[in-house]
Protein backbone atom coordinates (compact mmCIF):
# COMPACT_ATOMS: atom_id res chain seq x y z
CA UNK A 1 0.00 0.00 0.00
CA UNK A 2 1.35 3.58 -0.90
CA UNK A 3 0.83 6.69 0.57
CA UNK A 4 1.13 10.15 -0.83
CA UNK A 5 4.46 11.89 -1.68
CA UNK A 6 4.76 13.89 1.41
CA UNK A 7 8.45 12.65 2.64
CA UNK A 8 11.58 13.46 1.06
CA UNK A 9 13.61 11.95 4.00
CA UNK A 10 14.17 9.17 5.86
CA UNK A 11 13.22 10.45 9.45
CA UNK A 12 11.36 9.21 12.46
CA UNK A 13 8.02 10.92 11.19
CA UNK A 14 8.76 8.76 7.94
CA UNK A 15 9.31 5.39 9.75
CA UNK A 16 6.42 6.36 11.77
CA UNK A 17 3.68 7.29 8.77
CA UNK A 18 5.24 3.62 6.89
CA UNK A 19 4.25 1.77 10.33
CA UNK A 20 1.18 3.26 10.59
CA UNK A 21 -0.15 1.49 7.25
CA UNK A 22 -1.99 -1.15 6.47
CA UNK A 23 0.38 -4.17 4.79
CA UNK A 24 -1.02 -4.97 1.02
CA UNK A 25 -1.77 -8.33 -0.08
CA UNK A 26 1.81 -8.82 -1.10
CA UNK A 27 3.28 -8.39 2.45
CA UNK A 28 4.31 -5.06 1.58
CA UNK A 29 3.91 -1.40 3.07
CA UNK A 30 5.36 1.78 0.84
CA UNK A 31 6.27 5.38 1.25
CA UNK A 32 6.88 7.78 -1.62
CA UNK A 33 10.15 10.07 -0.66
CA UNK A 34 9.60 11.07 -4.42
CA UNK A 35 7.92 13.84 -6.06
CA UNK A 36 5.85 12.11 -7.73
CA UNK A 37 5.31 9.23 -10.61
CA UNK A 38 6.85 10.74 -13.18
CA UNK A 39 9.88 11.54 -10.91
CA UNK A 40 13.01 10.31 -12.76
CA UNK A 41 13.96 8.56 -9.30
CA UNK A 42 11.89 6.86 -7.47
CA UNK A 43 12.48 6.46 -3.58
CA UNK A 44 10.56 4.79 -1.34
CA UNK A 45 10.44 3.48 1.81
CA UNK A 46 9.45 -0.20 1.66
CA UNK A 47 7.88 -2.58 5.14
CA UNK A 48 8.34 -6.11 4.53
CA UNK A 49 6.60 -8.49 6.40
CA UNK A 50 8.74 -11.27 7.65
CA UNK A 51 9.32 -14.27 5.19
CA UNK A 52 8.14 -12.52 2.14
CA UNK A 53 9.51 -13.34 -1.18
CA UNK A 54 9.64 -11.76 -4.12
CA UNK A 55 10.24 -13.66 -7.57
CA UNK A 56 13.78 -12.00 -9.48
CA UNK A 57 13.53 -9.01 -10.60
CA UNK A 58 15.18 -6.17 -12.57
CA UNK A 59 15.24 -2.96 -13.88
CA UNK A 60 15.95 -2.56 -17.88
CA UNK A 61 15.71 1.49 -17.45
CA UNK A 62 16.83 2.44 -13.82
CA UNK A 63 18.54 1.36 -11.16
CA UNK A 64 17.63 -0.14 -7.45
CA UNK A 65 19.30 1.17 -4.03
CA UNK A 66 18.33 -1.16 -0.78
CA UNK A 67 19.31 0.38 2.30
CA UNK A 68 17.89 -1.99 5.35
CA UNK A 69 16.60 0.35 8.54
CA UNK A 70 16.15 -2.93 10.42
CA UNK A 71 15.71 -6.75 10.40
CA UNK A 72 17.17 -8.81 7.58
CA UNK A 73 17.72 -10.16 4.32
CA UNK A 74 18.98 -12.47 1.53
CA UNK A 75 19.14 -10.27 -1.51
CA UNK A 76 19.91 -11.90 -5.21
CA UNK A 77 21.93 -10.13 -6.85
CA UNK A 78 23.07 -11.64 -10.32
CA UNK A 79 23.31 -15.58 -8.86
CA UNK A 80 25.04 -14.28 -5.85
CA UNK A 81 23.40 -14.03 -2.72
CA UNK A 82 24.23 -11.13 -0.26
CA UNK A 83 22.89 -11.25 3.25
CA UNK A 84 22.11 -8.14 5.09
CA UNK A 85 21.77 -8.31 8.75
C-alpha cells in the first residue's frame, strides 16, 4: 500500500507514517520520498513483512538502491546471494 508523496527523508516521522499502514496483499507497506510518478527517481520506503519473497527481478531502465533500517535479508543479486543483517 502507498501513501502520498509527502516525505523526502528518511526520518522518524517517515518510519512512523510507513508503520502506521496497512500491509497490502503482497506483504508489503510503501512510502513515496519522491515527487511524484513521473519523478526520474523513485524512492521509497518499503515494510516487509517477515518471510516474504519476491520472484527476481530487474530494472531494464533504472537502477535499485536497498538500504535496510532494520531486520534482515537475503538479496539476489546476479546468482550471488548477499545477506544483510
Amino acid at each position: 500500500m502507498s501513501t502520498s508523496f509527502q516525505f523526502e527523508t528518511i526520518s522518524p516521522e517517515s518510519i512512523q507514517k510507513l508503520e502506521s499502514l496497512e500491509y497490502s496483499e503482497t506483504g508489503t507497506r510503501r512510502l513515496c520520498l519522491h515527487e511524484g510518478i513521473n519523478s526520474d527517481l523513485h524512492m521509497m520506503l518499503i515494510d516487509i513483512e517477515s518471510n516474504t519473497v519476491f520472484p527476481a527481478h530487474s530494472h531494464q531502465k533504472s537502477d535499485e538502491i536497498v538500504i535496510l533500517v532494520k531486520g534482515e535479508i537475503d538479496y539476489i543479486f546476479e546468482e550471488h546471494i548477499v545477506q544483510l543483517r
